[in-house]
N, C-alpha and C. Protein backbone atom coordinates (compact mmCIF):
# COMPACT_ATOMS: atom_id res chain seq x y z
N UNK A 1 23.52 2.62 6.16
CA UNK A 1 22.41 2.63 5.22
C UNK A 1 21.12 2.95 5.98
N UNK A 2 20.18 3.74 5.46
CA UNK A 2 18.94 4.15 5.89
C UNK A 2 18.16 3.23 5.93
N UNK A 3 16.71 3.13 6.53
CA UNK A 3 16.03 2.20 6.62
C UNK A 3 15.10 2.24 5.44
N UNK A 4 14.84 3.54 4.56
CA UNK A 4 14.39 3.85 3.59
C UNK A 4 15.57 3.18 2.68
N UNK A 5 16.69 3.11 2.55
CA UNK A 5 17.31 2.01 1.49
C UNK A 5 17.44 1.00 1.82
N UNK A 6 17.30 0.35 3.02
CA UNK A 6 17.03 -1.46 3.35
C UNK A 6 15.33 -1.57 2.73
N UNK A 7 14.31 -0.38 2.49
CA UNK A 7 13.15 -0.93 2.52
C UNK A 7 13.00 -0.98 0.93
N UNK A 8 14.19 -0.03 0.18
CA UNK A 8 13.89 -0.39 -1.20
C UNK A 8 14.24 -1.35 -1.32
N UNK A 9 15.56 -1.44 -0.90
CA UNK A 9 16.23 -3.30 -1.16
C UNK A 9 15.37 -4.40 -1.47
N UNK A 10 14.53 -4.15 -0.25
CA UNK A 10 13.56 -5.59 -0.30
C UNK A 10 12.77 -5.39 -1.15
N UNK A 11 11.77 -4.32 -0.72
CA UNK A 11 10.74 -4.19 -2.01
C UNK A 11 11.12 -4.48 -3.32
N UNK A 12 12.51 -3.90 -3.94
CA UNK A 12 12.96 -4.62 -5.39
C UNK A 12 13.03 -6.15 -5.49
N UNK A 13 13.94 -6.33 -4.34
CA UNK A 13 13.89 -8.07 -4.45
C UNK A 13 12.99 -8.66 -4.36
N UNK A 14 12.21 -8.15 -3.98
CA UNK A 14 10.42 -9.18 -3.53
C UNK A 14 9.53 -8.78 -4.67
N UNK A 15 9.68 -7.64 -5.56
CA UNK A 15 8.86 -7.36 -6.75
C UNK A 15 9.75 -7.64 -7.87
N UNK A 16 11.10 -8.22 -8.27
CA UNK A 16 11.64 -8.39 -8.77
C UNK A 16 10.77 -9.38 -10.06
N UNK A 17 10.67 -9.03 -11.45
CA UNK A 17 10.38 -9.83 -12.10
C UNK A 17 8.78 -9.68 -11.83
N UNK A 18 8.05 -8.68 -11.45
CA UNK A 18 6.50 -8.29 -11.76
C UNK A 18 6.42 -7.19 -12.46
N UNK A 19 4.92 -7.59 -12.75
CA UNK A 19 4.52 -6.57 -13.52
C UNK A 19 2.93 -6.09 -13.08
N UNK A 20 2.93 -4.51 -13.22
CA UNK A 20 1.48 -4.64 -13.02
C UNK A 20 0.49 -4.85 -14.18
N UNK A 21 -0.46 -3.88 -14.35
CA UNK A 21 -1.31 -4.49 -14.95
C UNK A 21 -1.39 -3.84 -16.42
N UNK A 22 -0.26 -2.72 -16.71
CA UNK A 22 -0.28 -2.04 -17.53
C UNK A 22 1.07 -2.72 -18.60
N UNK A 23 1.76 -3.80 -17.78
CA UNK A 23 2.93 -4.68 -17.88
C UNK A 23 4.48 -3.93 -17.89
N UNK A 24 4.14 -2.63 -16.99
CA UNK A 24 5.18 -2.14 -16.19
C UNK A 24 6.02 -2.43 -15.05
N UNK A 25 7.00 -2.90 -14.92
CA UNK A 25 7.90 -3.15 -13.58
C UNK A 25 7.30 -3.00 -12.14
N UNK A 26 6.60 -3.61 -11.14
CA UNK A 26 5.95 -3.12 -10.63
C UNK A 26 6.30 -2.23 -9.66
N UNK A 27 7.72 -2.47 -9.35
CA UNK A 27 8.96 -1.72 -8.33
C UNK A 27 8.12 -0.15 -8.77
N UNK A 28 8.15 0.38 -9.45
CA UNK A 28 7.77 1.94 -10.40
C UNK A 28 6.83 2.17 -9.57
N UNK A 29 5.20 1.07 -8.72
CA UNK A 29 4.49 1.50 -8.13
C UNK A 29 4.59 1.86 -6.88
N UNK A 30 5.03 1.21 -5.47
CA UNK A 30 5.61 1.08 -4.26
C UNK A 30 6.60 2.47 -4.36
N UNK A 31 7.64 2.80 -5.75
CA UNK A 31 8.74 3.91 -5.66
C UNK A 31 7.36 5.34 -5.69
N UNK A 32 6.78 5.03 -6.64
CA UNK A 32 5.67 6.49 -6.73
C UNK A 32 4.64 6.91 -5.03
N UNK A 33 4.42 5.64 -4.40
CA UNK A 33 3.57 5.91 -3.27
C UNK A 33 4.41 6.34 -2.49
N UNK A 34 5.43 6.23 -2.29
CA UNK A 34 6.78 6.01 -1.46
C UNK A 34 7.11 7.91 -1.88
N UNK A 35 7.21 8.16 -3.32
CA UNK A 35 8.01 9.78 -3.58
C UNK A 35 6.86 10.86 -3.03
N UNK A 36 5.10 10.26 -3.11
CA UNK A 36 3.94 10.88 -2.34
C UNK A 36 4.25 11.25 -1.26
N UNK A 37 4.77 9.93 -0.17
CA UNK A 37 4.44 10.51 1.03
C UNK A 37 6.22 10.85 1.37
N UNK A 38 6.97 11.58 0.98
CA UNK A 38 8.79 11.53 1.25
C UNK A 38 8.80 12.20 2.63
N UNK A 39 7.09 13.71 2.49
CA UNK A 39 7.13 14.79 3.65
C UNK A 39 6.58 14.40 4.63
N UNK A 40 5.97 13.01 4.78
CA UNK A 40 5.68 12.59 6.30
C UNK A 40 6.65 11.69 6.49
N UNK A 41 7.89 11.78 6.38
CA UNK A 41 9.35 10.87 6.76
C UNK A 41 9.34 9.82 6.34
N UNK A 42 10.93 9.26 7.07
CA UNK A 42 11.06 7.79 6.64
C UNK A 42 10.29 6.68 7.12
N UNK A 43 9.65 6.73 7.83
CA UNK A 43 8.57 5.59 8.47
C UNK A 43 7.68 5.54 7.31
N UNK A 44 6.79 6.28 7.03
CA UNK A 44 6.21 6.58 5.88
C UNK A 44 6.26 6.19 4.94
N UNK A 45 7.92 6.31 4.47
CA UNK A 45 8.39 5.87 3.04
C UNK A 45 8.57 4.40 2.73
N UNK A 46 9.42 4.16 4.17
CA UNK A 46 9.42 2.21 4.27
C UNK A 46 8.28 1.75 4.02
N UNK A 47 7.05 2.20 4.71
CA UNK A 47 5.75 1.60 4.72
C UNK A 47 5.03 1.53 3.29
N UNK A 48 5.20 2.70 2.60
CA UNK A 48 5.22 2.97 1.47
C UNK A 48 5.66 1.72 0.57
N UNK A 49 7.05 1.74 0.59
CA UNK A 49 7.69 0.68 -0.18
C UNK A 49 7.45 -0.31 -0.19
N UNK A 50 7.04 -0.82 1.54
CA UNK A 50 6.63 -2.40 1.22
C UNK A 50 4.97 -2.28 1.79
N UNK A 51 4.89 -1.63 0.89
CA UNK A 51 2.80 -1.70 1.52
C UNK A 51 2.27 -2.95 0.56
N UNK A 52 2.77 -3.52 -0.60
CA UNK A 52 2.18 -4.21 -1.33
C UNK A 52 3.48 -5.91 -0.67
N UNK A 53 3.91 -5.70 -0.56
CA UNK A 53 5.19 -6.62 -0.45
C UNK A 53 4.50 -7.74 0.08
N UNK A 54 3.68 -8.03 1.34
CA UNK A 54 2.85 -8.83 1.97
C UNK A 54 2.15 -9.43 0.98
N UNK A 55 1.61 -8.77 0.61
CA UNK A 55 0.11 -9.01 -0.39
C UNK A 55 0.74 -9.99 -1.65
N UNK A 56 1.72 -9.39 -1.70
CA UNK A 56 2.14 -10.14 -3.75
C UNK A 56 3.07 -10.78 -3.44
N UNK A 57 3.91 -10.99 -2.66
CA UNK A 57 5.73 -11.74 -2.37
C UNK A 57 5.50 -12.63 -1.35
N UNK A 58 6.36 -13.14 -1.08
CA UNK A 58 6.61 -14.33 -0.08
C UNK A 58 7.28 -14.16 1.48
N UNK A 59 7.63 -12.64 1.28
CA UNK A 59 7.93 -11.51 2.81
C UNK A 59 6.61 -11.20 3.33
N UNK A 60 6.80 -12.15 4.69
CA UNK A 60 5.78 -11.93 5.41
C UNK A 60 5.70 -10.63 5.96
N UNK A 61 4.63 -10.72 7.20
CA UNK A 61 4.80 -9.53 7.98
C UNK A 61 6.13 -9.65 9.50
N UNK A 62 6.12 -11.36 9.73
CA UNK A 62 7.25 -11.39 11.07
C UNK A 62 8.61 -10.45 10.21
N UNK A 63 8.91 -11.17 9.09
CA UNK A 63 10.28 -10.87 8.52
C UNK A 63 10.03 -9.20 8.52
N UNK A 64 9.37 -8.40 8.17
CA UNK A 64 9.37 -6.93 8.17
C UNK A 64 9.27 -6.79 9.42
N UNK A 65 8.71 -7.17 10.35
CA UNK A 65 9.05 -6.34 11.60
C UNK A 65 10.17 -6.71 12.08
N UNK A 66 10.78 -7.76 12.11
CA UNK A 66 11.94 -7.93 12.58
C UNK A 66 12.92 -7.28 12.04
N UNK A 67 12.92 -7.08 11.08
CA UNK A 67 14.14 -6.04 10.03
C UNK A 67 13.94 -4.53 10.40
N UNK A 68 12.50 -4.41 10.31
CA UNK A 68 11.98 -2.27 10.51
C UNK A 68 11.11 -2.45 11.76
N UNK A 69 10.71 -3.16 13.07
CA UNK A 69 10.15 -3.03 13.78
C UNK A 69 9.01 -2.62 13.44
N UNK A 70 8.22 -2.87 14.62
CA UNK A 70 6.69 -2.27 14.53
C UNK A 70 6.31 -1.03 14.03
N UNK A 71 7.13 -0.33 14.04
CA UNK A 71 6.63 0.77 13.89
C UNK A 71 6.13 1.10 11.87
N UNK A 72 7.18 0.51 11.12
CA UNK A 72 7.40 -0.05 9.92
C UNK A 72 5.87 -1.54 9.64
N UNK A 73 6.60 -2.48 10.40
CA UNK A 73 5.25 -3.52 10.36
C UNK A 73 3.71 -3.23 10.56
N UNK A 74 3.82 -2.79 11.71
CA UNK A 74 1.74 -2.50 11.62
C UNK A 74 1.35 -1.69 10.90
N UNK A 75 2.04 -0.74 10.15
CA UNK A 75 0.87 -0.26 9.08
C UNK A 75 1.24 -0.75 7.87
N UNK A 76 1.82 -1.73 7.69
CA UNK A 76 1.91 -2.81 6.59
C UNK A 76 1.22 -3.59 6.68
N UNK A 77 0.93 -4.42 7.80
CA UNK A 77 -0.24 -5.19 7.90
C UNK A 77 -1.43 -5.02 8.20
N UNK A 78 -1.54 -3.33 8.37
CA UNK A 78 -2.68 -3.04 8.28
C UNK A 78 -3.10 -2.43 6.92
N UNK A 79 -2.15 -2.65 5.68
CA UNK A 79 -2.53 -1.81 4.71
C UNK A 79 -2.16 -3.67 3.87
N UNK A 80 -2.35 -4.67 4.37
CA UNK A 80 -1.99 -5.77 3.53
C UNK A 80 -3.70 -6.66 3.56
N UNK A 81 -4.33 -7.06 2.55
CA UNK A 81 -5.49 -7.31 2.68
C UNK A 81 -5.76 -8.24 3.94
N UNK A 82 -6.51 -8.42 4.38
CA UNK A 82 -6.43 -9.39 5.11
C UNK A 82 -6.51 -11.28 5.17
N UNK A 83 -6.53 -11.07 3.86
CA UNK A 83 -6.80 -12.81 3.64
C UNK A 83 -5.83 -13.20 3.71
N UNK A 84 -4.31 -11.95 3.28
CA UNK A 84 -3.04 -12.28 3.01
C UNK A 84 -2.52 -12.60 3.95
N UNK A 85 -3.07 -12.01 5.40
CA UNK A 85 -2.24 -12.20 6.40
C UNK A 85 -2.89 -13.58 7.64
N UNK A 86 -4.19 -13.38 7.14
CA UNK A 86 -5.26 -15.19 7.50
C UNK A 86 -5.15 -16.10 6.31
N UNK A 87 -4.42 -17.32 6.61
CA UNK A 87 -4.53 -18.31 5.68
C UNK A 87 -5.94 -18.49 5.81
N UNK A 88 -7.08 -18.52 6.69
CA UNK A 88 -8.21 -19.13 6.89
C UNK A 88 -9.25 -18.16 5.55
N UNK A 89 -8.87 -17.05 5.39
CA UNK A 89 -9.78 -15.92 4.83
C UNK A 89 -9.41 -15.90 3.28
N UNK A 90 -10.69 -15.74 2.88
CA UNK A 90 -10.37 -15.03 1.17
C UNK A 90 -11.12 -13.95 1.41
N UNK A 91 -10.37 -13.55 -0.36
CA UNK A 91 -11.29 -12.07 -0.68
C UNK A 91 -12.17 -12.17 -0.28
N UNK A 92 -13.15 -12.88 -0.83
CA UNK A 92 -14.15 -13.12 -0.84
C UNK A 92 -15.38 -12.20 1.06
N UNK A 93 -14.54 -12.80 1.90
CA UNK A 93 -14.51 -12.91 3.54
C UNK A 93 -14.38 -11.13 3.69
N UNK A 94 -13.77 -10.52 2.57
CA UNK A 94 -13.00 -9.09 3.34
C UNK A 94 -13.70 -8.25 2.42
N UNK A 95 -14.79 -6.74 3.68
CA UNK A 95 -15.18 -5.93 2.93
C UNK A 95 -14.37 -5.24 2.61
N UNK A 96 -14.18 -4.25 1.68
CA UNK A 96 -12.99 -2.67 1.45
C UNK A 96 -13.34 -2.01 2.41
N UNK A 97 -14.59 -1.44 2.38
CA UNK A 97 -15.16 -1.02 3.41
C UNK A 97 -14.56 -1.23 5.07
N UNK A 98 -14.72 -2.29 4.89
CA UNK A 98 -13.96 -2.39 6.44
C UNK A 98 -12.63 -2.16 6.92
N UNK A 99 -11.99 -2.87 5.52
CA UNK A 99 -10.56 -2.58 5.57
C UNK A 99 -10.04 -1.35 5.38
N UNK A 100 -10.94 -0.43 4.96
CA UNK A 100 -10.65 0.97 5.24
C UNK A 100 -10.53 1.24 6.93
N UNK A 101 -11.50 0.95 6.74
CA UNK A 101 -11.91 1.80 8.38
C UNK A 101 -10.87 1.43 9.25
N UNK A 102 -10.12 -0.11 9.15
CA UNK A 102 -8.73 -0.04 10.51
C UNK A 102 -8.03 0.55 9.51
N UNK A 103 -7.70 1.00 8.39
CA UNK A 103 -6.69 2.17 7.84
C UNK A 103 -6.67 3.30 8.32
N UNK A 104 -8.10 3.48 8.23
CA UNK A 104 -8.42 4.94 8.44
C UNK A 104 -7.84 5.35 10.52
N UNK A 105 -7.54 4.10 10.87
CA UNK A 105 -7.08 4.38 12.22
C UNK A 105 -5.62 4.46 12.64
N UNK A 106 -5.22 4.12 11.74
CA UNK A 106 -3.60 4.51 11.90
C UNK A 106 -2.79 5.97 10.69
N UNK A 107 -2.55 6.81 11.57
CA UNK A 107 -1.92 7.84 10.74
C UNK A 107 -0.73 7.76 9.72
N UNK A 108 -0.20 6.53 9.69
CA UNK A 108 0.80 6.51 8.82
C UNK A 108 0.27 5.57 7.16
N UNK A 109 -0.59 4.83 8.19
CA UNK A 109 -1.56 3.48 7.07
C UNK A 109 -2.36 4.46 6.22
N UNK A 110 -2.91 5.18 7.18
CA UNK A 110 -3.81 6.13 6.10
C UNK A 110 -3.16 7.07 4.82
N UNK A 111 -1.84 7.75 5.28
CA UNK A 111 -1.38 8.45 4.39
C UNK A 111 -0.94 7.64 3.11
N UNK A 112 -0.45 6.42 3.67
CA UNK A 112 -0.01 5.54 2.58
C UNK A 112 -0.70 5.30 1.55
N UNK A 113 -2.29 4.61 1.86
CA UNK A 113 -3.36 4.37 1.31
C UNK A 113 -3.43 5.34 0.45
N UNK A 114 -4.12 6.66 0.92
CA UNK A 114 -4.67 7.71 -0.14
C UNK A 114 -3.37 8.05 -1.11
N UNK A 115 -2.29 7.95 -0.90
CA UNK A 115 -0.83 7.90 -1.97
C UNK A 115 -1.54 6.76 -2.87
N UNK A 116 -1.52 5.39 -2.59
CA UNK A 116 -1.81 4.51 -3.10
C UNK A 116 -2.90 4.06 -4.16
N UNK A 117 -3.83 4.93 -3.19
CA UNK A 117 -5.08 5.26 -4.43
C UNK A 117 -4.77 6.01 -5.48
N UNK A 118 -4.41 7.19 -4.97
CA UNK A 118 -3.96 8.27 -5.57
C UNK A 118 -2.71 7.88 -7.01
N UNK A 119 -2.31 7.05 -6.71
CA UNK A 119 -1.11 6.74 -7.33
C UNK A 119 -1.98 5.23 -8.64
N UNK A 120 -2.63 4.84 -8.10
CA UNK A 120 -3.70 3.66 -9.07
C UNK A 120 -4.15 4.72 -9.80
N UNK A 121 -4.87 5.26 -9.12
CA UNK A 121 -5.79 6.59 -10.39
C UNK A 121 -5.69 7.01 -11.36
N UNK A 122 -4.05 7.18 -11.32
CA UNK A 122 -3.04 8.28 -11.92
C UNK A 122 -2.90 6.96 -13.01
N UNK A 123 -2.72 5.94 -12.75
CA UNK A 123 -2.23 4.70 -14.16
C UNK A 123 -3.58 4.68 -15.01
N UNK A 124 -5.16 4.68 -14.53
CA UNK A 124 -5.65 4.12 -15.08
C UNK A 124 -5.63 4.47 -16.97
N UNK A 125 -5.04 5.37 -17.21
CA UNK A 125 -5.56 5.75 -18.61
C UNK A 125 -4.51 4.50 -18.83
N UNK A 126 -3.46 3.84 -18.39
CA UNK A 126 -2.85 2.51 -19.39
C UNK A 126 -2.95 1.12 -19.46
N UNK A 127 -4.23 1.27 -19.00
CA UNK A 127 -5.16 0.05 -18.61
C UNK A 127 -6.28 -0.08 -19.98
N UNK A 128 -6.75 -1.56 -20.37
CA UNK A 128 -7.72 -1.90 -20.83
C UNK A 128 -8.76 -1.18 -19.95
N UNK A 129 -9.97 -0.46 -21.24
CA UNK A 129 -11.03 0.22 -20.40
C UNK A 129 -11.86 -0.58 -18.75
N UNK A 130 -12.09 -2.10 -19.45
CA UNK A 130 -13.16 -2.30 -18.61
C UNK A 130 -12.03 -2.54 -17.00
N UNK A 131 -11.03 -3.14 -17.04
CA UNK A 131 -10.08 -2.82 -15.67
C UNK A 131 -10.70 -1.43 -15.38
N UNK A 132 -9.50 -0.51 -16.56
CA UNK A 132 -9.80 0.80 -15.57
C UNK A 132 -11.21 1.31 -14.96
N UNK A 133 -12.20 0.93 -15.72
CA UNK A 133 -13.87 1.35 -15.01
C UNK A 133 -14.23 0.99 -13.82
N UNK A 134 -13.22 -0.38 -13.75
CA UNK A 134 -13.74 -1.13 -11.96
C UNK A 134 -13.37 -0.98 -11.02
N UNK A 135 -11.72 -0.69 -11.99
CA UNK A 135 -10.61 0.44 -10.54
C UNK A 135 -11.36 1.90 -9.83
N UNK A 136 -11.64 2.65 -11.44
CA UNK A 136 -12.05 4.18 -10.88
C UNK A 136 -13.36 3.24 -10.16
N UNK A 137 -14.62 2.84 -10.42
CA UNK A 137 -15.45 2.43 -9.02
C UNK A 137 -15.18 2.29 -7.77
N UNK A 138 -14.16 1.34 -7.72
CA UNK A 138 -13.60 0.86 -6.29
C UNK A 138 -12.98 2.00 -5.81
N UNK A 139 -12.14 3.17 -6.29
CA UNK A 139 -10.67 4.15 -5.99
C UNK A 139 -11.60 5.03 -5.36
N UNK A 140 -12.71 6.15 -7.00
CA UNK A 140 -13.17 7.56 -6.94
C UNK A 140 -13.59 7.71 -5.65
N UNK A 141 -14.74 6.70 -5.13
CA UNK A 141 -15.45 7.09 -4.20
C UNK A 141 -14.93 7.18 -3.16
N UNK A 142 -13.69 6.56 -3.00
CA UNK A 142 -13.27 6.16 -1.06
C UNK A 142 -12.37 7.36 -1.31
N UNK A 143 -11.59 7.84 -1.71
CA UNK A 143 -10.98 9.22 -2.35
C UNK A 143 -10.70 10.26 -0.79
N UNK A 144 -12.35 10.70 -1.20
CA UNK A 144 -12.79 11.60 -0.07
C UNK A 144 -12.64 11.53 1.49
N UNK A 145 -12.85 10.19 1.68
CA UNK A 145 -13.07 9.23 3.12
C UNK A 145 -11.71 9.49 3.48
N UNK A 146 -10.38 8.73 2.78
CA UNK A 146 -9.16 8.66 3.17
C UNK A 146 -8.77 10.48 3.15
N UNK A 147 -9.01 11.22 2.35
CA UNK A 147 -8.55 12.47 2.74
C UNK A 147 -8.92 13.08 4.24
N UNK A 148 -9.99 12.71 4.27
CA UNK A 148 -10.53 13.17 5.71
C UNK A 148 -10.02 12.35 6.97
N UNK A 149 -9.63 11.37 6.82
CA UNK A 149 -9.01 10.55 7.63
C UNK A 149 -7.10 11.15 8.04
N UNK A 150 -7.38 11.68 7.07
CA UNK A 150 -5.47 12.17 6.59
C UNK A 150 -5.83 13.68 7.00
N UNK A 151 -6.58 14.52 6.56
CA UNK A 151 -6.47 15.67 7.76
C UNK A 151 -7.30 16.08 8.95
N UNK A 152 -7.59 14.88 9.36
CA UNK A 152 -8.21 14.67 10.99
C UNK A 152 -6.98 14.29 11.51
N UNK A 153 -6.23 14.02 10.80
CA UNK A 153 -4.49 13.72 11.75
C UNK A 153 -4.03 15.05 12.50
N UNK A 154 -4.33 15.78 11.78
CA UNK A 154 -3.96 16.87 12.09
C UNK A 154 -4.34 17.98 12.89
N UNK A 155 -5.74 17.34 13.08
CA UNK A 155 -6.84 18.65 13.67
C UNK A 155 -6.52 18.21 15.20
């Protein structure tokens, strides 16, 4: 079995029984960021799959690296907010802003992200308006930032 089907495994079992905010399965979101990035490989895709897994489930970050190694883990925990991964921190404690910027430093975190945005964007029309108005605020603008971050990989 691939590590891209051990990473759906979990991701289903750990989103099993959510919903997002449109009260869709949430598995449907992690599979769409995941079919974004398929052409930067399977590292990519795992990361993909469980980029939210930290954040919403009870799979830490030890248990993912021990299963997909680092290479899989650090841009999960660098794409997992950070309060999630400091018991000491809330939202509250964590700019986006900032938490971009260590995204914007790893080439695999970054591609994930702009999928991720990219992939929120794409739901908002099945959202109550005032959600979707606060999403597109928070999403539209950083948009640009993460693209440029994603083809400075390359230059």
């Amino acid at each position: 079995m691939s590590k891209v089907d051990d990473a759906m495994k979990l991701a289903a079992k750990a989103h099993a029984g959510q919903v997002d905010k449109a009260g869709r399965p949430y598995i449907f979101h992690p599979v769409g960021v995941a079919a974004a990035v398929a052409d930067e490989g399977e590292i990519a895709m795992c990361v993909a799959l469980l980029h939210d897994v930290v954040e919403d489930t009870h799979i830490t970050i030890e248990e993912i690296e021990m299963k997909f190694g680092a290479e899989v883990a650090d841009p999960v925990a660098l794409l997992t907010k950070p309060e999630k991964n400091d018991p000491g921190s809330t939202a509250d404690d964590v700019n986006y802003d900032d938490y971009l910027d260590r995204i914007c430093d790893d080439p695999i975190a970054v591609v994930v992200k702009l999928a991720d945005v990219r992939h929120n964007l794409g739901r908002l029309e099945h959202l109550d308006a005032a959600t979707a108005d606060r999403l597109r605020r928070k999403y539209e603008p950083r948009v640009g930032r993460l693209e440029a971050a994603v083809d400075a990989r390359t230059e």
